[in-house]
Protein backbone atom coordinates (compact mmCIF):
# COMPACT_ATOMS: atom_id res chain seq x y z
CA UNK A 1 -1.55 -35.51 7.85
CA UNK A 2 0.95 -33.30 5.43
CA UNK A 3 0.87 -29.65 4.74
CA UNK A 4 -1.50 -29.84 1.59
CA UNK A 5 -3.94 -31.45 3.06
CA UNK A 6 -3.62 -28.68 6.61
CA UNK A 7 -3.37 -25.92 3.14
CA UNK A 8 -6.86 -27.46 1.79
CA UNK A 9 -8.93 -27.66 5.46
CA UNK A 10 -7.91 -23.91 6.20
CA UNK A 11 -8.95 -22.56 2.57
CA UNK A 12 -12.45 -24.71 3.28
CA UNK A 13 -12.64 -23.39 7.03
CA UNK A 14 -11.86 -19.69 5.26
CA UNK A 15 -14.94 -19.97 2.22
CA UNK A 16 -16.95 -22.68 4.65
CA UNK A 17 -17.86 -23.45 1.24
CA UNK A 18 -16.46 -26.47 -0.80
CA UNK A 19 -17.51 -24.71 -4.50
CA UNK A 20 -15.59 -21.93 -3.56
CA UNK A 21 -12.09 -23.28 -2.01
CA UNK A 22 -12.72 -25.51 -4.56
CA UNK A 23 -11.88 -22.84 -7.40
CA UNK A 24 -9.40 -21.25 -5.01
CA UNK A 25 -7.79 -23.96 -4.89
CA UNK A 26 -8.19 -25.50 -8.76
CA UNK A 27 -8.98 -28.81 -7.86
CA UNK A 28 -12.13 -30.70 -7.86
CA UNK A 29 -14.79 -30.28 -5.37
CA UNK A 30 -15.10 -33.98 -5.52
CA UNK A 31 -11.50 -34.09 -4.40
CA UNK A 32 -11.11 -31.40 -2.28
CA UNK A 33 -13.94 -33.32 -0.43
CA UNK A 34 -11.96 -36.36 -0.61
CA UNK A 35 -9.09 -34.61 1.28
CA UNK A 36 -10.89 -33.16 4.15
CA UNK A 37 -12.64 -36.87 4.24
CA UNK A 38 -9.14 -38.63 4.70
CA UNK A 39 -8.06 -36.15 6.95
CA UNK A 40 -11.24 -36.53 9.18
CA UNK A 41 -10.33 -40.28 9.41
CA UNK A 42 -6.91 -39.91 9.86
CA UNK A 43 -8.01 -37.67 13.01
CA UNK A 44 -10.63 -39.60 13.89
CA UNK A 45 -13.01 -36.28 14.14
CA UNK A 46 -15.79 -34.32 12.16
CA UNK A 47 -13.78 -31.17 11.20
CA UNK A 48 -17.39 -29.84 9.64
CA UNK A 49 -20.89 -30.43 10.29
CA UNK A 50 -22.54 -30.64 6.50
CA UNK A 51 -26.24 -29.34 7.53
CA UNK A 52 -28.03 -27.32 7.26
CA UNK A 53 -24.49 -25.62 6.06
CA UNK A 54 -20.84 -25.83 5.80
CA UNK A 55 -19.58 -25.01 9.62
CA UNK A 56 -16.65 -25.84 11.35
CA UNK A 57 -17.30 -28.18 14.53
CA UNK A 58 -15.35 -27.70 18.23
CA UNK A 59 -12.33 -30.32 16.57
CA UNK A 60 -12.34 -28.03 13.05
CA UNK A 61 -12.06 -24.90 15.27
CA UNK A 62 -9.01 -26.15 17.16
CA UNK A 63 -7.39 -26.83 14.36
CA UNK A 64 -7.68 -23.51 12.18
CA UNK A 65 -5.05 -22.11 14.87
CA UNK A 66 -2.70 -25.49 14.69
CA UNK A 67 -2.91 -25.66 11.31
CA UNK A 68 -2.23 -21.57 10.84
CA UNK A 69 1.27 -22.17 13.57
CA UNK A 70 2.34 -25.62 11.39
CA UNK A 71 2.46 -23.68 8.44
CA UNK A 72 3.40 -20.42 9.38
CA UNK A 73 6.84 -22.57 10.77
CA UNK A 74 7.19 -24.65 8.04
CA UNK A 75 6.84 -21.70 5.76
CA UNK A 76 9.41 -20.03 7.84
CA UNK A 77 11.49 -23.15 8.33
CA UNK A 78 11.97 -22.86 4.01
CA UNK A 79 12.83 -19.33 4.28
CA UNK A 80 16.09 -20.08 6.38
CA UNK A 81 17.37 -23.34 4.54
CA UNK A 82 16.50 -21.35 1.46
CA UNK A 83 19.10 -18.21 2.79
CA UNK A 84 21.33 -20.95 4.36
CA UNK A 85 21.73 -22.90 1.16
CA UNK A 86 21.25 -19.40 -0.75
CA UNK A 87 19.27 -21.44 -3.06
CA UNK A 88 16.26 -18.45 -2.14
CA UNK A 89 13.25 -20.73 -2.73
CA UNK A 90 10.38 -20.05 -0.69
CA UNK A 91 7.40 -18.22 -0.74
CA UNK A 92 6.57 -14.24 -0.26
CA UNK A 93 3.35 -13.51 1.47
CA UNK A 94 3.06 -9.25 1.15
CA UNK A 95 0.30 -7.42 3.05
CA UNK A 96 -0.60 -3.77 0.63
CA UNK A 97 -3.77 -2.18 0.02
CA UNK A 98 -5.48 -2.12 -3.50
CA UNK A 99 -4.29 1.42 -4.16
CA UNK A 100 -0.90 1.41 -3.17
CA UNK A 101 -0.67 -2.08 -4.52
CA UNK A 102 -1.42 -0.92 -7.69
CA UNK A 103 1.09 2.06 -7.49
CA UNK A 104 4.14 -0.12 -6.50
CA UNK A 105 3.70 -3.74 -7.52
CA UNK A 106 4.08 -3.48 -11.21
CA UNK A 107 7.30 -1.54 -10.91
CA UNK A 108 8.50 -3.65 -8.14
CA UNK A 109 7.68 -7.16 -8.52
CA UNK A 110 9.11 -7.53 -12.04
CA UNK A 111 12.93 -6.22 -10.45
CA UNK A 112 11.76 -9.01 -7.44
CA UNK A 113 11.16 -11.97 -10.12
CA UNK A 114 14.11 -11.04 -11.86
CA UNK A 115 16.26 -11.77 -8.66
CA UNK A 116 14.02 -14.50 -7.01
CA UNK A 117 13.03 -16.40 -9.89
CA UNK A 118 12.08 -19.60 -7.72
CA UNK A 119 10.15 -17.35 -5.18
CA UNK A 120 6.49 -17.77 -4.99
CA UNK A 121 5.09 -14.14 -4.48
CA UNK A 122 1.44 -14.12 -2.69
CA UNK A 123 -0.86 -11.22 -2.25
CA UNK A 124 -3.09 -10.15 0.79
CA UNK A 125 -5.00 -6.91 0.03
CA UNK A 126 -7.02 -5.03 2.34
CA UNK A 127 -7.23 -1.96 4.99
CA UNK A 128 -4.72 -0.97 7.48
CA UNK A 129 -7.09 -2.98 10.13
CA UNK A 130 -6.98 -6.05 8.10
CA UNK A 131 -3.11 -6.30 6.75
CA UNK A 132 -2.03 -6.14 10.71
CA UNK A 133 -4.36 -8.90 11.96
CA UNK A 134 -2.38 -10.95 8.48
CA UNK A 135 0.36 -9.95 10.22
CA UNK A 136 -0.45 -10.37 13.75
CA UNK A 137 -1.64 -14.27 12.87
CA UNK A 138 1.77 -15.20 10.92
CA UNK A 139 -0.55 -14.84 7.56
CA UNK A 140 1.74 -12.80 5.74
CA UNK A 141 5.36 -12.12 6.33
CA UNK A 142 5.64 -8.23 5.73
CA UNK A 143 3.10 -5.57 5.37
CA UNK A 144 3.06 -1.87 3.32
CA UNK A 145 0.99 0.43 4.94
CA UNK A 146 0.85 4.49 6.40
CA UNK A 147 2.14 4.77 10.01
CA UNK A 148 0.92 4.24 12.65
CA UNK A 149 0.78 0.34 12.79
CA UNK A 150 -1.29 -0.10 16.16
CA UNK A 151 0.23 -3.91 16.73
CA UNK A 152 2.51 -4.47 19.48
CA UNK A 153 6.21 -5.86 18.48
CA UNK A 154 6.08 -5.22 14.72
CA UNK A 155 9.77 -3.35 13.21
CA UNK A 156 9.26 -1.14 10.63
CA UNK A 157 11.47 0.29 7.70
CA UNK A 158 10.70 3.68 6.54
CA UNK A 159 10.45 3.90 2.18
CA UNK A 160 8.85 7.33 2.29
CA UNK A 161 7.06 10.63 3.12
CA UNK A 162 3.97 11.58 1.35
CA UNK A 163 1.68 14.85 1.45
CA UNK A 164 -2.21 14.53 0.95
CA UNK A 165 -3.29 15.84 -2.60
CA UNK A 166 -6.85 17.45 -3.48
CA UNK A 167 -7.91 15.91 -6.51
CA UNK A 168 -9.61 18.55 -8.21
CA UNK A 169 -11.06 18.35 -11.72
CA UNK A 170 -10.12 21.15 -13.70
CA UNK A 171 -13.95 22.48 -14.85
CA UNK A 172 -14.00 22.98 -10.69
CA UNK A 173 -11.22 25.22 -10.58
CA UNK A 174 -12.59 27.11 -13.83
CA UNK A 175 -15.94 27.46 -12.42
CA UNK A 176 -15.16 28.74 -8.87
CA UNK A 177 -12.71 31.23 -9.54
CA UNK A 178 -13.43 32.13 -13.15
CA UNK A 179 -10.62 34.60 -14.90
CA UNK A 180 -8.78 34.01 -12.04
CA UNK A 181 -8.83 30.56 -12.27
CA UNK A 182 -4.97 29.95 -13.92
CA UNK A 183 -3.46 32.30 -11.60
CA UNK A 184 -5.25 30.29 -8.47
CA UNK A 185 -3.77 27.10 -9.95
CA UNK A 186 -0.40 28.51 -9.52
CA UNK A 187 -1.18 29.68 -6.56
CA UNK A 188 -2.11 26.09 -4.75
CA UNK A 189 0.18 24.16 -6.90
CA UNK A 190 2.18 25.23 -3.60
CA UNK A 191 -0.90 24.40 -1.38
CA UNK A 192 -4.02 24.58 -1.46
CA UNK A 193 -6.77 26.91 0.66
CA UNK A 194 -9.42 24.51 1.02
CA UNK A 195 -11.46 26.78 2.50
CA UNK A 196 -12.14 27.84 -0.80
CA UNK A 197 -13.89 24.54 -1.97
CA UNK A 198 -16.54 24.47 1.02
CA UNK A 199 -19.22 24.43 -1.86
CA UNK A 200 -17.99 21.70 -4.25
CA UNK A 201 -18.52 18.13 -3.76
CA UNK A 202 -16.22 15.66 -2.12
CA UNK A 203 -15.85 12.10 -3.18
CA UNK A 204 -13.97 10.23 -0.75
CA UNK A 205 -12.57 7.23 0.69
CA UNK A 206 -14.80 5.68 3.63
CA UNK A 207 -14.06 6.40 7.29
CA UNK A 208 -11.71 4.27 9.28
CA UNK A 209 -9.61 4.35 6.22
CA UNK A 210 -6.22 5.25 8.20
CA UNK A 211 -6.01 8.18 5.04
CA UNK A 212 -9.54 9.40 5.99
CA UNK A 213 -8.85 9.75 9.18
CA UNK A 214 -5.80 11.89 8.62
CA UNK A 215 -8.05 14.06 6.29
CA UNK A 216 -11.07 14.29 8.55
CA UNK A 217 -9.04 15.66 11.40
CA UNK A 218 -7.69 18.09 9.08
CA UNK A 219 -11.03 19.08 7.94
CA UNK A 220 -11.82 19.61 11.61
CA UNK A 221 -8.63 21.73 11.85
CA UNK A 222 -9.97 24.17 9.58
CA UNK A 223 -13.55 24.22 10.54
CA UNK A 224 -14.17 22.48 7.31
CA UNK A 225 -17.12 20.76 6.88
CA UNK A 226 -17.45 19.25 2.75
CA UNK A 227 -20.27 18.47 0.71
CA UNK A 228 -19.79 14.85 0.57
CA UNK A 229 -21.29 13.11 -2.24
CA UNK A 230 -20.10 9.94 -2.09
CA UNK A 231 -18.07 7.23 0.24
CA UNK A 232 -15.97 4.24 -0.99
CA UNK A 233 -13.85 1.43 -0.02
CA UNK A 234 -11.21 1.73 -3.06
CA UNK A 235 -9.45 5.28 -3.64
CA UNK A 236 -9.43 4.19 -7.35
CA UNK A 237 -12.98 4.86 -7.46
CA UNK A 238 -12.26 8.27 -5.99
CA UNK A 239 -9.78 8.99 -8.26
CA UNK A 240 -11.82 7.97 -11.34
CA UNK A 241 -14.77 10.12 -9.81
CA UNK A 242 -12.57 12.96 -9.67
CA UNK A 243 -11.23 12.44 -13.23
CA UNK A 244 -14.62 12.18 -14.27
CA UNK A 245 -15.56 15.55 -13.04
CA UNK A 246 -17.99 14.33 -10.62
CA UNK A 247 -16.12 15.24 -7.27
CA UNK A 248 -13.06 16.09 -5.43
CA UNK A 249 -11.11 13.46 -3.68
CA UNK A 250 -8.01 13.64 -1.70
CA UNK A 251 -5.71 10.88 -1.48
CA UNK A 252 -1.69 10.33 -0.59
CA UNK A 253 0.59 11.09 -3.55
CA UNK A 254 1.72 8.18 -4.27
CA UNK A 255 -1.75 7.29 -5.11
CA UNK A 256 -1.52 9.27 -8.32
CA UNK A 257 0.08 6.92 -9.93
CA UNK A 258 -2.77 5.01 -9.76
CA UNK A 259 -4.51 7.76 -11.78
CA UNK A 260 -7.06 6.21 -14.40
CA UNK A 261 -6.17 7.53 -17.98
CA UNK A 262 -8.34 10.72 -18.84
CA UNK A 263 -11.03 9.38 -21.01
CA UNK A 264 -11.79 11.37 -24.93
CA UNK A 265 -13.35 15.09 -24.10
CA UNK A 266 -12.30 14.64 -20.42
CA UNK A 267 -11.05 18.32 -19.13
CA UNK A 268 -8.63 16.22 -16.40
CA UNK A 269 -7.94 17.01 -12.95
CA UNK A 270 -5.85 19.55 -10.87
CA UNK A 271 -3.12 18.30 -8.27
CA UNK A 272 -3.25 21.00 -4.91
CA UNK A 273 -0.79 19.38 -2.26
CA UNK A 274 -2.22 19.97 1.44
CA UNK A 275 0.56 21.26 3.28
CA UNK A 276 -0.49 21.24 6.35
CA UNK A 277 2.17 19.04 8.43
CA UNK A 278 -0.51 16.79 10.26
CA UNK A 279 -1.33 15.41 6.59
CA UNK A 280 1.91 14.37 6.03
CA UNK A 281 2.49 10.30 6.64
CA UNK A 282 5.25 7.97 6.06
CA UNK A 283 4.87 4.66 4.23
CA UNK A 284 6.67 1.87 5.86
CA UNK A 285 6.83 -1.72 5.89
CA UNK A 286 6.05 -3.84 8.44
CA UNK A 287 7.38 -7.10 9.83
CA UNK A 288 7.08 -8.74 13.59
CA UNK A 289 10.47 -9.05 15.40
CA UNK A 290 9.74 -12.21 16.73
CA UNK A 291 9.48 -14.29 13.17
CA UNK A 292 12.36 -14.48 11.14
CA UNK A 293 12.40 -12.27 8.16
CA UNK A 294 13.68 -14.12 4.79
CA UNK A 295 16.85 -12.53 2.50
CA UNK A 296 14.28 -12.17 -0.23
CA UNK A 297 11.83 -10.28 2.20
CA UNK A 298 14.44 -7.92 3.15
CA UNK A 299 15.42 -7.42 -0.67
CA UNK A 300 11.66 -6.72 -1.80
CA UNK A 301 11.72 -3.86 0.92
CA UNK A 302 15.05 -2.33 -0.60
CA UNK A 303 13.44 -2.95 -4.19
CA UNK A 304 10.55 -0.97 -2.55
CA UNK A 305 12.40 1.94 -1.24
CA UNK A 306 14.68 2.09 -4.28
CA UNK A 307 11.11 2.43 -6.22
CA UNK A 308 10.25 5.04 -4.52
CA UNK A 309 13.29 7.51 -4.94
CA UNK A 310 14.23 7.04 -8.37
């Protein structure tokens, strides 16, 4: 038994389909097969029953946890020779949403690469729900998220503050307030009244979205109730909603960045910062005291926060 064939059995126990670890993995199915096949003997177990589908038996069950600990050491095990020998080869596993993600990685990662050019960098995207159970199983080594992480034993390094921005598009702001309208955008370019926008339609991210929640209790706040339009999983939607003059969104600031470009004929959007306190939330990342935290780990946070304030 050796760690590719423990990394092949856990992407098949993940999919529970051999086509699809398969092409996660870009081998053959035929030889994926012929992995898990060798491994079974060399156990002497059925890891999967084949019919009427792909499952994993009692065996294959016990050993998606051994298999997760085995690697999660050896992968940690690399991290400290690599530091020791400061030879920094290892891999990288990072824990983001899709939004922020987008926002920070391409102005990060390139600085990272440049300094850890023998560092495998791998990607887990997802909610705020999701990225701590990667964290909480040893799946990934750090994590970028808002504040609060709920986990127990995690420490966290603060990178920055950010206020909640209405996304409004501009033909809103022209329509509700008419020859008033430029002298209202001054106005909430310092923050905005959203009382004033109970008729307009919201487009925003779904609930238990750790961001939703923030703005729904500020909604509440205010006796606010919106016209919601539409719900989604990825604020990029939102955003491109908003640009598109459908709806208003609100979303952290940092999000912006992730702004799509207007389209030809598009009127664009207008930027109102909440500034209520309770909307404010600080972006941190994550990591659990209790695993050891590579040199290259603590350098992508610094790279992070050094992103963030130039």
């Amino acid at each position: 038994m050796n760690f590719q064939h423990l990394k092949y059995f856990l992407t098949v126990a993940e999919e529970l389909n051999i086509t699809k670890a398969a092409e996660r993995l870009y081998i053959s199915q035929q030889s994926l097969s012929n992995h898990i096949g060798n491994l079974e003997r060399e156990l002497g177990v059925k890891l999967f029953t084949r019919s009427p589908k792909l499952s994993l038996t009692y065996a294959g069950d016990l050993l998606v946890d051994t298999a997760t600990q085995i690697l999660d050491l050896h992968s940690q095990y690399l991290s400290k020779v690599g530091d020791i020998n400061r030879q920094y080869m290892g891999v990288l596993r990072v824990g983001i949403s899709h939004t922020c993600g987008l926002a920070l990685l391409p102005d990060i990662l390139p600085k990272f690469h440049s300094e850890f050019p023998l560092v495998e960098f791998s990607l887990f995207e997802g909610n705020s729900t999701q990225l701590e159970d990667e964290l909480s199983h040893g799946r990934t080594d750090l994590i970028i998220c808002f504040q609060p992480i709920i986990m127990d034993g995690v420490s966290t390094v603060p990178l920055t503050e950010q206020k909640l921005v209405m996304v409004v598009p501009k033909t809103f702001t022209d329509r509700l307030f008419g020859p008033q309208a430029d002298s209202i955008r001054t106005q909430f370019t310092q923050g905005a009244d959203i009382s004033q926008f109970r008729d307009a339609p919201f487009v925003l991210i779904k609930r238990g979205n750790r961001t939703r929640n923030i703005v729904d209790q500020y909604f509440s706040r205010y006796y606010f109730k919106p016209n919601l339009i539409l719900e989604t999983e990825n604020t990029v939607t939102t955003l491109a909603m908003a640009e598109a003059g459908i709806g208003i969104t609100i979303c952290p600031e940092l999000f912006l960045r992730a702004l799509p470009v207007p389209s030809p004929g598009s009127a664009g959007v207008d930027l109102f910062p909440l500034t209520d306190p309770s909307t404010f939330s600080k972006l941190v990342a994550g990591y659990r005291k209790d695993r050891y935290l590579s040199h290259f780990g603590e350098r992508f946070i610094q790279i992070a926060h050094e992103t963030l304030h130039s």
